[in-house]
Every structure is written in structure tokens, then in C-alpha cells.
C-alpha atoms as a PDB file:
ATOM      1  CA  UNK A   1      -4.352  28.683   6.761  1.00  0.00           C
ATOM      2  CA  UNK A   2      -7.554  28.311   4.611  1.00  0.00           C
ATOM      3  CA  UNK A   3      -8.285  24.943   3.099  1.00  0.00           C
ATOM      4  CA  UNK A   4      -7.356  26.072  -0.208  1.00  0.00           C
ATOM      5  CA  UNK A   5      -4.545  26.656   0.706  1.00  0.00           C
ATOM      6  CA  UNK A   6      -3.544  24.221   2.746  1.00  0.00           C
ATOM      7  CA  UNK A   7      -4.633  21.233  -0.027  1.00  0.00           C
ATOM      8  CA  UNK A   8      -2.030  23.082  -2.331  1.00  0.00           C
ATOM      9  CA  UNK A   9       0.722  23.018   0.232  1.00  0.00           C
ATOM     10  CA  UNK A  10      -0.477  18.879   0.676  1.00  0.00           C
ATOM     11  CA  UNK A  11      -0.571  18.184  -2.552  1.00  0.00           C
ATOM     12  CA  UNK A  12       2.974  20.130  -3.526  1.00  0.00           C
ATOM     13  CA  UNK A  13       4.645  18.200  -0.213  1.00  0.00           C
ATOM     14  CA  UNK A  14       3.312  14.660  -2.078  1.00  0.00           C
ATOM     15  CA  UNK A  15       4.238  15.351  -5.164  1.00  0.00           C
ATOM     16  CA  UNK A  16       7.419  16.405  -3.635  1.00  0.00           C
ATOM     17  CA  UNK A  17       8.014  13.141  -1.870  1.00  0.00           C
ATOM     18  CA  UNK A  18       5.806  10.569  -3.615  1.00  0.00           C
ATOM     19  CA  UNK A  19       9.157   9.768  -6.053  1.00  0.00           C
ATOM     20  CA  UNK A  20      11.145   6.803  -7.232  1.00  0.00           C
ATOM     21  CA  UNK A  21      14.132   8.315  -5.623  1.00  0.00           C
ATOM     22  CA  UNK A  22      11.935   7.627  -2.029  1.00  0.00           C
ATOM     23  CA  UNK A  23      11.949   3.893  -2.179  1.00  0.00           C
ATOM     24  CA  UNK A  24      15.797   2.888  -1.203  1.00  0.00           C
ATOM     25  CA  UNK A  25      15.447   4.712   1.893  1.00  0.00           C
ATOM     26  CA  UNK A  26      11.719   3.318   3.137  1.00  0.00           C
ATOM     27  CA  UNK A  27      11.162   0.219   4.598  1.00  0.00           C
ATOM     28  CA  UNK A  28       8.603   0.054   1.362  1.00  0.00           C
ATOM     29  CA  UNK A  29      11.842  -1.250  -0.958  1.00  0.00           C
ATOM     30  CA  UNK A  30      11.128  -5.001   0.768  1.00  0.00           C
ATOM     31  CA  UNK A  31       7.815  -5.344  -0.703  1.00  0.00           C
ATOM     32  CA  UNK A  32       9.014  -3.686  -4.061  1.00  0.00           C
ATOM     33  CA  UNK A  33      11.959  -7.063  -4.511  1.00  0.00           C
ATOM     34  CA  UNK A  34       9.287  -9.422  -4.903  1.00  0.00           C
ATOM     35  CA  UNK A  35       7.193 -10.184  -7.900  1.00  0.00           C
ATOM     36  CA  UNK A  36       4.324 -13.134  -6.454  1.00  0.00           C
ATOM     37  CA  UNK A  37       1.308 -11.263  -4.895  1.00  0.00           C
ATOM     38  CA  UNK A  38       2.110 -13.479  -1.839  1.00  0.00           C
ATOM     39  CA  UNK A  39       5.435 -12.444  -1.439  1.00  0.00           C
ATOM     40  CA  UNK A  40       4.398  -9.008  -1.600  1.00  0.00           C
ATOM     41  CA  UNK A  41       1.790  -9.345   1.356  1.00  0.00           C
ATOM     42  CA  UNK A  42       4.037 -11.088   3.696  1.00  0.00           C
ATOM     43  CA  UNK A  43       7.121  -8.555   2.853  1.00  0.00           C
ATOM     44  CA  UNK A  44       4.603  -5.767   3.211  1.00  0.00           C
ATOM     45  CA  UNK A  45       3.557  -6.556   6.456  1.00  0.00           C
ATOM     46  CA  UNK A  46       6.586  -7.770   8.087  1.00  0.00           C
ATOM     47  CA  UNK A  47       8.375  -5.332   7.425  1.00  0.00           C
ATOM     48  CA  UNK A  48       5.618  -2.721   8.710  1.00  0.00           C
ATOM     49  CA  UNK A  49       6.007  -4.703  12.130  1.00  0.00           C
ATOM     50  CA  UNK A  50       9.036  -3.843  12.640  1.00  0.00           C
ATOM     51  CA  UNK A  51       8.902   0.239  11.432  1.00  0.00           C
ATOM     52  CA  UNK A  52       9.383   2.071  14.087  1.00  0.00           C
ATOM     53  CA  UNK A  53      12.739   4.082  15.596  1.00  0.00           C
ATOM     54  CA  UNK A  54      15.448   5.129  13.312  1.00  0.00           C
ATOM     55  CA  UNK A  55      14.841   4.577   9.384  1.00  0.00           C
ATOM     56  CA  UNK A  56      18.676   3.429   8.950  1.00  0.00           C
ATOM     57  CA  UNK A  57      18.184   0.665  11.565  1.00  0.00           C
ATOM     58  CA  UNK A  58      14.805  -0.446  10.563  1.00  0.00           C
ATOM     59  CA  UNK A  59      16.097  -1.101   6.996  1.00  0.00           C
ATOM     60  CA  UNK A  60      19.148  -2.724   8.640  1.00  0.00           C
ATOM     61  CA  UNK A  61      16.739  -5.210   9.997  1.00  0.00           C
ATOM     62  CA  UNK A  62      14.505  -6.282   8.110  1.00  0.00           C
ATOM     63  CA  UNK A  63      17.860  -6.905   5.839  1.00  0.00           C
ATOM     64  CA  UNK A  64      18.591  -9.500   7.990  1.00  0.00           C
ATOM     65  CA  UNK A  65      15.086 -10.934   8.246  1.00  0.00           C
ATOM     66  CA  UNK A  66      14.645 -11.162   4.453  1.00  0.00           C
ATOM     67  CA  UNK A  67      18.302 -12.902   4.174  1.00  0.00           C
ATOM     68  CA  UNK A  68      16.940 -15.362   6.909  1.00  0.00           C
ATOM     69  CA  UNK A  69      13.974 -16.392   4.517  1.00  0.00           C
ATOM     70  CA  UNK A  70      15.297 -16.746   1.395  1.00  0.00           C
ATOM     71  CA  UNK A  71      13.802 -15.894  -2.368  1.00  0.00           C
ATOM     72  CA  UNK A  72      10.694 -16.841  -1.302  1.00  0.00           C
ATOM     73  CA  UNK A  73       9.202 -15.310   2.233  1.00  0.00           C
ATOM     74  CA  UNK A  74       5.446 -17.048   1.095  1.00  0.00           C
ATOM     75  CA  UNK A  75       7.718 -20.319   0.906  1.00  0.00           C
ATOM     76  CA  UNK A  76       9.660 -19.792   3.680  1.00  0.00           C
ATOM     77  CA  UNK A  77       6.149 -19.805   5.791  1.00  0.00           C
ATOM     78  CA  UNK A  78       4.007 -22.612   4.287  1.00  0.00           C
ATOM     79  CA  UNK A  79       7.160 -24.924   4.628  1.00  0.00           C
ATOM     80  CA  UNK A  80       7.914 -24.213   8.442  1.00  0.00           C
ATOM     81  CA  UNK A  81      11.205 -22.834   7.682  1.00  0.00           C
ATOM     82  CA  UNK A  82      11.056 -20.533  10.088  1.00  0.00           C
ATOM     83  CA  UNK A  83      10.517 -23.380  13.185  1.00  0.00           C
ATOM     84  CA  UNK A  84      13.395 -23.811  16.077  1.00  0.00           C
ATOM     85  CA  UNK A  85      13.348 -25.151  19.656  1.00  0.00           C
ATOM     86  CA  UNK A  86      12.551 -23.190  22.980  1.00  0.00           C
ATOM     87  CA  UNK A  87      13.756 -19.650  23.915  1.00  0.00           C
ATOM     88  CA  UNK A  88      13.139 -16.353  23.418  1.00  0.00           C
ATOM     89  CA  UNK A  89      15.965 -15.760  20.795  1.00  0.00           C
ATOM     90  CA  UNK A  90      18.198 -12.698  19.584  1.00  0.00           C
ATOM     91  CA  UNK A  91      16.275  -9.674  18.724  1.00  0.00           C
ATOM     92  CA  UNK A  92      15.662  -9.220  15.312  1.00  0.00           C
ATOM     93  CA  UNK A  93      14.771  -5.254  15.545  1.00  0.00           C
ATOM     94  CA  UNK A  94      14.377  -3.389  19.067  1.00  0.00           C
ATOM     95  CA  UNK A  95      12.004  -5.011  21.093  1.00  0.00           C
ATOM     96  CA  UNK A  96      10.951  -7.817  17.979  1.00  0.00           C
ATOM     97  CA  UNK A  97      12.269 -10.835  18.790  1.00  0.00           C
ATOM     98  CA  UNK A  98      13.256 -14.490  17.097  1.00  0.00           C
ATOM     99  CA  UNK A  99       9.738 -15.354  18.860  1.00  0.00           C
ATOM    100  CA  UNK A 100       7.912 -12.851  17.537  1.00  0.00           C
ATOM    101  CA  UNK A 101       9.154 -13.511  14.203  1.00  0.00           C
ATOM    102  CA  UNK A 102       7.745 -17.175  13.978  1.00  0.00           C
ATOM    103  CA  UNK A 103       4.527 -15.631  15.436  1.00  0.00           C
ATOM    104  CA  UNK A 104       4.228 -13.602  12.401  1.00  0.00           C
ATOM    105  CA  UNK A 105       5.203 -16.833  10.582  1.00  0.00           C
ATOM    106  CA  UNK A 106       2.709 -19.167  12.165  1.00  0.00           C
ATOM    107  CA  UNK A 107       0.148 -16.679  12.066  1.00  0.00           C
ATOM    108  CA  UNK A 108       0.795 -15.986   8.577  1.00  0.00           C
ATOM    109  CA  UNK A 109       0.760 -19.771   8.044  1.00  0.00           C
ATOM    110  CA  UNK A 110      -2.992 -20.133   9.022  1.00  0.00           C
ATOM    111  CA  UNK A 111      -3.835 -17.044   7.332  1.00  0.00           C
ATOM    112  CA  UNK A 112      -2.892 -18.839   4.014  1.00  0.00           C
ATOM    113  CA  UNK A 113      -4.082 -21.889   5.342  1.00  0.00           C
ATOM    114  CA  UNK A 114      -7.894 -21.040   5.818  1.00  0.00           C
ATOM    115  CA  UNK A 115      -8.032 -17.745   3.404  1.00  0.00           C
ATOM    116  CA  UNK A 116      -6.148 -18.420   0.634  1.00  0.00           C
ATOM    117  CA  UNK A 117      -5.172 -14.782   0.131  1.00  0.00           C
ATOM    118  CA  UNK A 118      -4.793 -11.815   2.825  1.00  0.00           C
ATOM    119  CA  UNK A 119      -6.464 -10.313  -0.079  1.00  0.00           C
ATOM    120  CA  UNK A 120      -9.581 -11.944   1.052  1.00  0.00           C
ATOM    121  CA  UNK A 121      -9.344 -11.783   4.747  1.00  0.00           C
ATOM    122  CA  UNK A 122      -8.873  -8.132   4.607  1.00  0.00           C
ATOM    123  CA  UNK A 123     -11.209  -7.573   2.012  1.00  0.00           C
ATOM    124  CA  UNK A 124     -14.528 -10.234   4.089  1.00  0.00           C
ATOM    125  CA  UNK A 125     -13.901  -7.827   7.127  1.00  0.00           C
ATOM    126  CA  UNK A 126     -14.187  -4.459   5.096  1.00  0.00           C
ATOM    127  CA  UNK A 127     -17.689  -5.918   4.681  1.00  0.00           C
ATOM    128  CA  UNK A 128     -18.288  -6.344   8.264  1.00  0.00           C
ATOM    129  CA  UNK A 129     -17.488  -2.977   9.316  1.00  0.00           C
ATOM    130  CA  UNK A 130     -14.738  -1.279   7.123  1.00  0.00           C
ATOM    131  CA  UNK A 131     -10.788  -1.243   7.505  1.00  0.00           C
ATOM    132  CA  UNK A 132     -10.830  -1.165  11.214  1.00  0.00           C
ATOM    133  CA  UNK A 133     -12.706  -4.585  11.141  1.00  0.00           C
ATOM    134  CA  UNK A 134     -10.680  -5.988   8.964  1.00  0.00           C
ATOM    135  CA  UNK A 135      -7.792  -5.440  11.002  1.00  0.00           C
ATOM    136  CA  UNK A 136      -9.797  -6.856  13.631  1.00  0.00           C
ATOM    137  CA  UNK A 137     -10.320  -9.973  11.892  1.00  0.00           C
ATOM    138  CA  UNK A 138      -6.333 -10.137  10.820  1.00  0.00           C
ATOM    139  CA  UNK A 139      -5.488 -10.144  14.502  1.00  0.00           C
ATOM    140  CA  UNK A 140      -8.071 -12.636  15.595  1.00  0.00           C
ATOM    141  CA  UNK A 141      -6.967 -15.134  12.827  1.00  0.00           C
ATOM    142  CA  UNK A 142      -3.391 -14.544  14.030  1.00  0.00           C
ATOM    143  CA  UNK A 143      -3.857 -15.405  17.718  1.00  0.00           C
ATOM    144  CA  UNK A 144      -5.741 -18.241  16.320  1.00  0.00           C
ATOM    145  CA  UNK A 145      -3.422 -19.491  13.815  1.00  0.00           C
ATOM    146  CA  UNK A 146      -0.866 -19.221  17.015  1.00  0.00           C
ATOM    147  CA  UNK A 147      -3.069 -21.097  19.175  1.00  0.00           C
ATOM    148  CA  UNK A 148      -2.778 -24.227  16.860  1.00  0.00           C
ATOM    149  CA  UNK A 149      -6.177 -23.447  15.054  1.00  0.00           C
ATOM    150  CA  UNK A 150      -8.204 -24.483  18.040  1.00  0.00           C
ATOM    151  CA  UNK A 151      -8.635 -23.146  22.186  1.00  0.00           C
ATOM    152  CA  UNK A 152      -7.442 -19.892  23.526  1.00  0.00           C
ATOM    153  CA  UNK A 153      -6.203 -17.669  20.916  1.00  0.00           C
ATOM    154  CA  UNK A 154      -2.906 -16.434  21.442  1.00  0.00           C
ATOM    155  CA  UNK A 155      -2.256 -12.367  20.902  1.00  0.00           C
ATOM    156  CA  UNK A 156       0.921 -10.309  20.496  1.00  0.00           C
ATOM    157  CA  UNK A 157       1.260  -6.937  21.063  1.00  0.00           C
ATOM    158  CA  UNK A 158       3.007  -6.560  17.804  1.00  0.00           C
ATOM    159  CA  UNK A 159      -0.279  -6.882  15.728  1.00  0.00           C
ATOM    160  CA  UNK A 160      -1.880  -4.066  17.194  1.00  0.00           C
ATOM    161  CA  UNK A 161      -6.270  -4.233  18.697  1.00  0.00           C
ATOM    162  CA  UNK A 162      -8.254  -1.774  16.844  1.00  0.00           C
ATOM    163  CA  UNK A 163     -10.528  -2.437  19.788  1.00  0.00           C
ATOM    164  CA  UNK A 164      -8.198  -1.035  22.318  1.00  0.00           C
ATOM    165  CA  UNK A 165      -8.102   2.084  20.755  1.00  0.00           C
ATOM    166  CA  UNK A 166      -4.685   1.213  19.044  1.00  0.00           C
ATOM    167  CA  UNK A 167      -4.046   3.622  16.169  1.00  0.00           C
ATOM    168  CA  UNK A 168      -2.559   0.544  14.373  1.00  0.00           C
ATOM    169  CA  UNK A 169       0.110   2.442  12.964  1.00  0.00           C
ATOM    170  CA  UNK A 170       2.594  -0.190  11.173  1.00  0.00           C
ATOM    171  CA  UNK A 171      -0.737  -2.463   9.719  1.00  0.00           C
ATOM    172  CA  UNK A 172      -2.502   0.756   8.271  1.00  0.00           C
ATOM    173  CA  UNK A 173       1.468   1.030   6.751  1.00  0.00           C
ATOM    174  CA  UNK A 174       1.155  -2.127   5.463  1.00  0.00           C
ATOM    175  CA  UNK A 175      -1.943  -1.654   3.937  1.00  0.00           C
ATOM    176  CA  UNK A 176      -1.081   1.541   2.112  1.00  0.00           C
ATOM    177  CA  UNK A 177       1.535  -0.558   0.216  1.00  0.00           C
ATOM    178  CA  UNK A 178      -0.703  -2.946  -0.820  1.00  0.00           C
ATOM    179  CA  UNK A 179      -4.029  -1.116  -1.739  1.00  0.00           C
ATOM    180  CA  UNK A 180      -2.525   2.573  -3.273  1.00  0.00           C
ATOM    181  CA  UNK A 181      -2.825   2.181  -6.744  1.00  0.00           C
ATOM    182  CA  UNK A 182      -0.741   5.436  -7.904  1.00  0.00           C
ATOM    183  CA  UNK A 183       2.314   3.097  -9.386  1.00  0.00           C
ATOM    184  CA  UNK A 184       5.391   5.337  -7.862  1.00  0.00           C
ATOM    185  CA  UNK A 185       6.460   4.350  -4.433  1.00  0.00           C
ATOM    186  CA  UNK A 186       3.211   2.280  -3.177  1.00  0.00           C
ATOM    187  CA  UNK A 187       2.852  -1.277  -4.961  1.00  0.00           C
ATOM    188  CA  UNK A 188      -0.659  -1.363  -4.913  1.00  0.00           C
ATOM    189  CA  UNK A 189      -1.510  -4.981  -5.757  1.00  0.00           C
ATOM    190  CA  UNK A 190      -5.057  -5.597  -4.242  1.00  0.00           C
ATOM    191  CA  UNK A 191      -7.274  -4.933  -6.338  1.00  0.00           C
ATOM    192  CA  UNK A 192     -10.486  -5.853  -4.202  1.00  0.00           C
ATOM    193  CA  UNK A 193     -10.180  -2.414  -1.362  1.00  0.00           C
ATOM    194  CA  UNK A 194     -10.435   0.510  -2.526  1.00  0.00           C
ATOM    195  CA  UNK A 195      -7.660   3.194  -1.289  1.00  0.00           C
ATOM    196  CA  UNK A 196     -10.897   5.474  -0.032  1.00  0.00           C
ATOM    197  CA  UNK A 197     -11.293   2.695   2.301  1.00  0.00           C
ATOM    198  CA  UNK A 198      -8.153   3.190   4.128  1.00  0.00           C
ATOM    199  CA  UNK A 199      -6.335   4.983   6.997  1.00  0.00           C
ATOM    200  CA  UNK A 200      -3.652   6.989   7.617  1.00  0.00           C
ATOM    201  CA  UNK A 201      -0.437   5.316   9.097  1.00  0.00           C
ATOM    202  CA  UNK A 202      -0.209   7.927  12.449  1.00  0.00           C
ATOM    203  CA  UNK A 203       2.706   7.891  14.821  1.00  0.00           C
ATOM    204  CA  UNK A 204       4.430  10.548  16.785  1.00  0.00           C
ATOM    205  CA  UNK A 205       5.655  12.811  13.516  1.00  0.00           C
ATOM    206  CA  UNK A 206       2.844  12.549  11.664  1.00  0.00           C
ATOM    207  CA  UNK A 207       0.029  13.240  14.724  1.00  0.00           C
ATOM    208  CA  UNK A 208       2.460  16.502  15.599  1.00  0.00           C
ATOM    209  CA  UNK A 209       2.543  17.601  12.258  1.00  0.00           C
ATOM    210  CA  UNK A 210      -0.862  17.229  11.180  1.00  0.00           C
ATOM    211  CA  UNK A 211      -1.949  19.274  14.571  1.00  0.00           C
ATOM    212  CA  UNK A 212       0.205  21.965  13.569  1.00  0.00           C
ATOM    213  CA  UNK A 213      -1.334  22.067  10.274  1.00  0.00           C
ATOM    214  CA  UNK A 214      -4.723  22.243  12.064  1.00  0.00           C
ATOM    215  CA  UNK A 215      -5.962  19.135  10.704  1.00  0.00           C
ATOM    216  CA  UNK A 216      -6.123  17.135  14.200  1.00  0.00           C
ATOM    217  CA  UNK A 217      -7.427  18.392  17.182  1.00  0.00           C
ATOM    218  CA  UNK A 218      -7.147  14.837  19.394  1.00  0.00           C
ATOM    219  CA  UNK A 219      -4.083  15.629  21.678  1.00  0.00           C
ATOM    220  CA  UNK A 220      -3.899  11.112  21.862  1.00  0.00           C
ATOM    221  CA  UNK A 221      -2.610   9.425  18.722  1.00  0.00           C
ATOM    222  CA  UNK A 222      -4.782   6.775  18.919  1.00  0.00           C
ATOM    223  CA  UNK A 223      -7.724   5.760  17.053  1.00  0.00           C
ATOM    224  CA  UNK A 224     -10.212   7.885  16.952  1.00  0.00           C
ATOM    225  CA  UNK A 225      -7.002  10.499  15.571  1.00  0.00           C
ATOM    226  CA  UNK A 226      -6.720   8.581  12.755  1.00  0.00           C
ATOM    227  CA  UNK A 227     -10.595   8.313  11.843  1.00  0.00           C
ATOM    228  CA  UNK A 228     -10.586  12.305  12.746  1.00  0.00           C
ATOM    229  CA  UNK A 229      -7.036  13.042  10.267  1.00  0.00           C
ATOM    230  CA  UNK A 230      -7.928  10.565   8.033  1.00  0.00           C
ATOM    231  CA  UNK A 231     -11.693  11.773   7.548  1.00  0.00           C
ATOM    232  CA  UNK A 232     -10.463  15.368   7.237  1.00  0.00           C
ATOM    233  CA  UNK A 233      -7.737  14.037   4.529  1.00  0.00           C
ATOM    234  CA  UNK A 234     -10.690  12.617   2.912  1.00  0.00           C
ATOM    235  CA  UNK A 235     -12.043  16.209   2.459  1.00  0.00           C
ATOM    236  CA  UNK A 236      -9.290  16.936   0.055  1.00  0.00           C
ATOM    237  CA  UNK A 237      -9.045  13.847  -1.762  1.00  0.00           C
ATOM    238  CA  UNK A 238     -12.024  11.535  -1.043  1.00  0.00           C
ATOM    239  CA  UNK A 239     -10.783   8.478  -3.376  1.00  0.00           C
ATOM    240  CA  UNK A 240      -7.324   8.236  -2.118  1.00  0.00           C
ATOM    241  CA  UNK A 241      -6.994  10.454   1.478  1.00  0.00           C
ATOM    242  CA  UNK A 242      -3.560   8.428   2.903  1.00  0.00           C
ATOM    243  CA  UNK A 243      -1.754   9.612  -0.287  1.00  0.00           C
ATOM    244  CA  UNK A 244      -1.004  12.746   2.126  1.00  0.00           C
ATOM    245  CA  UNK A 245       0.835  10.640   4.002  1.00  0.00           C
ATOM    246  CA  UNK A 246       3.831  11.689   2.194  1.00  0.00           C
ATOM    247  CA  UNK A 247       3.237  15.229   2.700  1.00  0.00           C
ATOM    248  CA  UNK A 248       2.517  14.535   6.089  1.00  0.00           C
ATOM    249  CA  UNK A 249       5.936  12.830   6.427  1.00  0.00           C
ATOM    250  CA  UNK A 250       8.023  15.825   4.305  1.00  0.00           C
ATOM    251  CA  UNK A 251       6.483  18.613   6.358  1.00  0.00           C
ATOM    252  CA  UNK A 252       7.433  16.942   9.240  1.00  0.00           C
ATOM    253  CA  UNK A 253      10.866  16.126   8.064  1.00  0.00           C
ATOM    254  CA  UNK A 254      11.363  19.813   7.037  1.00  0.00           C
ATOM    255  CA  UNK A 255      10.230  21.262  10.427  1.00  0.00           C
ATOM    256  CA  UNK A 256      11.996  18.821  12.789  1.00  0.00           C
ATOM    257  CA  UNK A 257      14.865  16.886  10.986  1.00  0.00           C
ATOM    258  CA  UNK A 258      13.562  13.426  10.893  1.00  0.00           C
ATOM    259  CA  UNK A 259      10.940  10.878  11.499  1.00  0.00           C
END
């Protein structure tokens, strides 16, 4: 297929998918309830933690986390509500568990605590090194944050290491949410990174259908795929390459049933 082409067939698959009628079905609805920009963030990227397996059972979660914290999520972390006593827990979704959930919390906490904004964290390591640091930085403030602000910070391997050659799937989710400014589906609330700046949320659907399309070559869906995809997106639209995402995701639900 010749790139002409195949930027018509991407852009009719977005247009296609990039709807209103998308949202109720997408983990994307839990940042959508919430009108304070810090409310937003935290739905945004909690519920991108826990996006992975079957769609019906990831909204079924994060249903029940969202109950758990009440109206506010933002309040729910800067007053400790989420705090209990020893033990692993029940699992909140697949292998996420009650533990991982107040590590999210307490790192979330400190975030807040010594940022202000995730607005701002994100946005001081774009100017260290682009999204990749920034992600980086995220991480390192979370095992911080976890390690009571001082000594050996504490990691999880639910906020993914850009350094490990993670493809940091669910956090480049999150940040689609937050940064696409297109007003449909994506909220787009930051205002400070641009949506050139970011990356394209690859897993397992998306890495076979964009090598099928011949827009990936890298057999591994790991980092360096999504600088390759996402720089080759960038070729068709270089102010706002992850809005392919959707046709990414419709092709691929077309061609193989589901996600």
C-alpha cells in the first residue's frame, strides 16, 4: 500500500472510531466523570494501570476502584483515605492488588506533595529529554514518594521503566487522555505538552496491526517500536501522530474481533 493511501485508510479508521458513542465502552469514561484538573490526572492514570485483558472486565474494575474513593479521587489521596494495615489484600483487577492500589495512592500523594501538578512533573522532564524522560521522572518520584520521601526508592512493576526498554503502554494511555486536544473522546486538559510530543499507547493488537500495515518493522513491542510507529505516525500527522491510535485500534478490531 502506498502512503497515500494508507494515510486515507488511517485517517477514515479515526474518524470512524474517534466518536462520542466510543467513550462508555473505554476505560477513558473515568477520566471524562470528573470536572477538577486533579481529578482528571489521577482518574486518567489509574485507570490506565489497570488496562489491560478484556475491556468488559477492566471497566468492571476500575468501577469498583472509583466507588472505593469517593467524589473526589484527588481527595481521597491527599487525605490518606486510601491507608489500611498489613497484607497483600483482594485484587482489585488481575494481577493489581489492594497494595498496589495505595502505591499508586502514596505515590500520587508525593507527586502532589512536591509538584503541585502532574502537569508540571511531566511537563520539567519533557525538558530534560522528551516524553520518555518524563515518564522517567514520574516513576522515580513514585518509588520515592513510596519510600517515605527519603532512602531507597521503592519501584513497582505497575509503573512501567522507560529505561528497561518498557514500551510503557498504559502511561503513554494515560497521557493521550490528558494532552490530545481534539475535544471528542480524549479530554485533553494539559495545556503545557504538546500532543506532537507524545507516543503511541502499543500493546499486542496495536504492534500486530501496525506491522501488517507495514508501518513497524521491530518484531519486540517494546520501546524502540513505539519511537519507530510513533515516528512513522508522525509522517502523516506531525502535530498530533497518536490520534491514529484509534485507527490502529478499529483495524485491528475489524481483522481479529477484539483488543
Amino acid at each position: 500500500m502506498n502512503t497515500r493511501k494508507l494515510k486515507t485508510l488511517l485517517d477514515t479508521w479515526t474518524l470512524r472510531i474517534n466518536t462520542p458513542a466510543f467513550i462508555e465502552n473505554d476505560p477513558v469514561r473515568f477520566p471524562r466523570r470528573y470536572r477538577r484538573k486533579k481529578d482528571i490526572e489521577i482518574a486518567a492514570f489509574l485507570s490506565a494501570a489497570i488496562a489491560w485483558g478484556r475491556r468488559d472486565l477492566i471497566l468492571r474494575s476500575a468501577e469498583k476502584m472509583f466507588f472505593m474513593m469517593g467524589k473526589s479521587p484527588y481527595n481521597f489521596i491527599m487525605e490518606g483515605a486510601w491507608k489500611r494495615s498489613g497484607g497483600r489484600g483482594s485484587s482489585i483487577h488481575r494481577t493489581f492488588f489492594e497494595d498496589d492500589f495505595e502505591y499508586y495512592c502514596r505515590g500520587l500523594n508525593f507527586c502532589y506533595t512536591q509538584y503541585g501538578d502532574l502537569e508540571d512533573l511531566f511537563a520539567e522532564g519533557l525538558g530534560g529529554g522528551g516524553m520518555f524522560e518524563s515518564i522517567r521522572l514520574f516513576r522515580e518520584t513514585m518509588a520515592l514518594g513510596n519510600s517515605g520521601g527519603e532512602g531507597k526508592p521503592l519501584y513497582s512493576k505497575h509503573v512501567s521503566n522507560p529505561g528497561s526498554s518498557s514500551a510503557c503502554k498504559r502511561i503513554n494511555l494515560a497521557l493521550r487522555w490528558l494532552v490530545r486536544k481534539d475535544g471528542i473522546i480524549d479530554p485533553g486538559i494539559w495545556k503545557r505538552i504538546s500532543p506532537a510530543s507524545l507516543y503511541i499507547p502499543l500493546d499486542l493488537h496495536v504492534g500486530r496491526t501496525a506491522r501488517q500495515l507495514g508501518l513497524l518493522e521491530r518484531k519486540s513491542n517494546d520501546r524502540r517500536a513505539v519511537e519507530e510507529l510513533t515516528e512513522k505516525l508522525r509522517e502523516f500527522s506531525p502535530e498530533d501522530p497518536v490520534r491514529y491510535d484509534f485507527a490502529l485500534f478499529g483495524i485491528g478490531i475489524a481483522h481479529s474481533g477484539g483488543r
